[in-house]
Protein backbone atom coordinates (compact mmCIF):
# COMPACT_ATOMS: atom_id res chain seq x y z
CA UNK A 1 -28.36 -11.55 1.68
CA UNK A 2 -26.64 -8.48 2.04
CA UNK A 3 -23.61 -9.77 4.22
CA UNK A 4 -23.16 -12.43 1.60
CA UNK A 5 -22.91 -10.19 -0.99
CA UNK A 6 -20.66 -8.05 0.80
CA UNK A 7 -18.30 -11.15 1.95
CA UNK A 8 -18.06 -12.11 -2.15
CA UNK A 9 -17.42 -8.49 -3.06
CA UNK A 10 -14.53 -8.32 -0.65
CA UNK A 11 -13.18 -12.30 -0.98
CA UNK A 12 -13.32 -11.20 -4.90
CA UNK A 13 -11.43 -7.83 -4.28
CA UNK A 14 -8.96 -9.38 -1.98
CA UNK A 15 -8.48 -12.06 -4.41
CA UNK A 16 -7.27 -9.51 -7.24
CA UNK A 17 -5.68 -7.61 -5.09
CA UNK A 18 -3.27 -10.76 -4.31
CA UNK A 19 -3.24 -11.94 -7.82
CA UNK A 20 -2.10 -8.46 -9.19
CA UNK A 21 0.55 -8.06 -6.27
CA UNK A 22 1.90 -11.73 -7.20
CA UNK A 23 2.14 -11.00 -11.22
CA UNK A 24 3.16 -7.41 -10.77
CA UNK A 25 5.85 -7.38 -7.81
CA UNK A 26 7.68 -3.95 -8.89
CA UNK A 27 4.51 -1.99 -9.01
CA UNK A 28 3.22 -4.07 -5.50
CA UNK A 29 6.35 -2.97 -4.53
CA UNK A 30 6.44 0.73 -5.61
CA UNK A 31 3.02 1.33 -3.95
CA UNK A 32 4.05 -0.16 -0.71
CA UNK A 33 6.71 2.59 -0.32
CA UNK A 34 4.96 5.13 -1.22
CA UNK A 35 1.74 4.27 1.15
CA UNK A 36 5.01 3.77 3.75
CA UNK A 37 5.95 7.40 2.70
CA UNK A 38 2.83 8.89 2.99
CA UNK A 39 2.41 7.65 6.88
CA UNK A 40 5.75 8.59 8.27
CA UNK A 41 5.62 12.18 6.83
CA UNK A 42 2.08 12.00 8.52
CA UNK A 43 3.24 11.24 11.94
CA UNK A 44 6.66 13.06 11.40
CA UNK A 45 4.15 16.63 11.23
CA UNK A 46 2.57 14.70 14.07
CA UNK A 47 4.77 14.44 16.25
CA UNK A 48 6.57 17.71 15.40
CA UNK A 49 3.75 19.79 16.18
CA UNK A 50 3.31 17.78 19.53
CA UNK A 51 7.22 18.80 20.66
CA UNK A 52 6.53 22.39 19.29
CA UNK A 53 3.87 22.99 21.36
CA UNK A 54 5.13 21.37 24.52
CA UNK A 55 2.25 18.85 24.28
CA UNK A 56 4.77 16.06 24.87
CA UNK A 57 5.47 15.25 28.80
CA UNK A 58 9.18 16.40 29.42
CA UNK A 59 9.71 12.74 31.05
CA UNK A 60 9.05 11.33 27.71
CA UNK A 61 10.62 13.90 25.53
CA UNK A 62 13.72 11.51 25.13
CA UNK A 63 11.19 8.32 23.95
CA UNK A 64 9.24 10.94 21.71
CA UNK A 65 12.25 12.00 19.79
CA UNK A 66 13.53 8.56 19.27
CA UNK A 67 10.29 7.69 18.16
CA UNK A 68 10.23 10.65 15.72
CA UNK A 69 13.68 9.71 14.23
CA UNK A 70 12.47 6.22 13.91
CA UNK A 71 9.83 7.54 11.99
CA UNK A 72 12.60 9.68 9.68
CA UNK A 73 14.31 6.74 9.26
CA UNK A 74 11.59 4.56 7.51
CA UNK A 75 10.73 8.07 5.62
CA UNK A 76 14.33 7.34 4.15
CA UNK A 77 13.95 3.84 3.37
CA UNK A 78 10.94 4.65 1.38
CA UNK A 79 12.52 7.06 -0.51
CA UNK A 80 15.18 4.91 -1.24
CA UNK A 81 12.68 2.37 -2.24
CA UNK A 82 10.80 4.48 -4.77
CA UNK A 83 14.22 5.70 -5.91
CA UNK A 84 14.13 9.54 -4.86
């Protein structure tokens, strides 16, 4: 009884969820980049902390630091998204 309920309570939540991000596509939109923001400047202090403390294998400092300006690169597009 209890998984049911919990399998209508998410099929109901997932349902608005869609419905909302189909009849509002700015706003769907808008949150998207900021969520997209909020995880790149995550892993950006991440990853920064990992090269400051040397925690980062020097034959994979190269791959780190393109995966860290990857990382500053969606960071932009975000930004540019939202409009800041």
């Amino acid at each position: 009884m209890k998984l049911i309920l919990h399998l209508v309570v998410f099929l109901a939540g997932a349902g608005l969820g869609i419905w909302w991000g189909v009849n509002h596509p700015a706003e769907a939109q808008n949150i998207s980049a900021q969520e997209q923001a909020a995880i790149s400047k995550g892993k950006i202090e991440i990853m920064t902390k990992l090269l400051g403390r040397d925690a980062v294998k020097p034959e994979s400092t190269a791959e780190f630091k393109q995966m860290l300006s990857d990382e500053q690169q969606k960071l932009q597009d975000a930004k540019s998204k939202l409009g800041n």
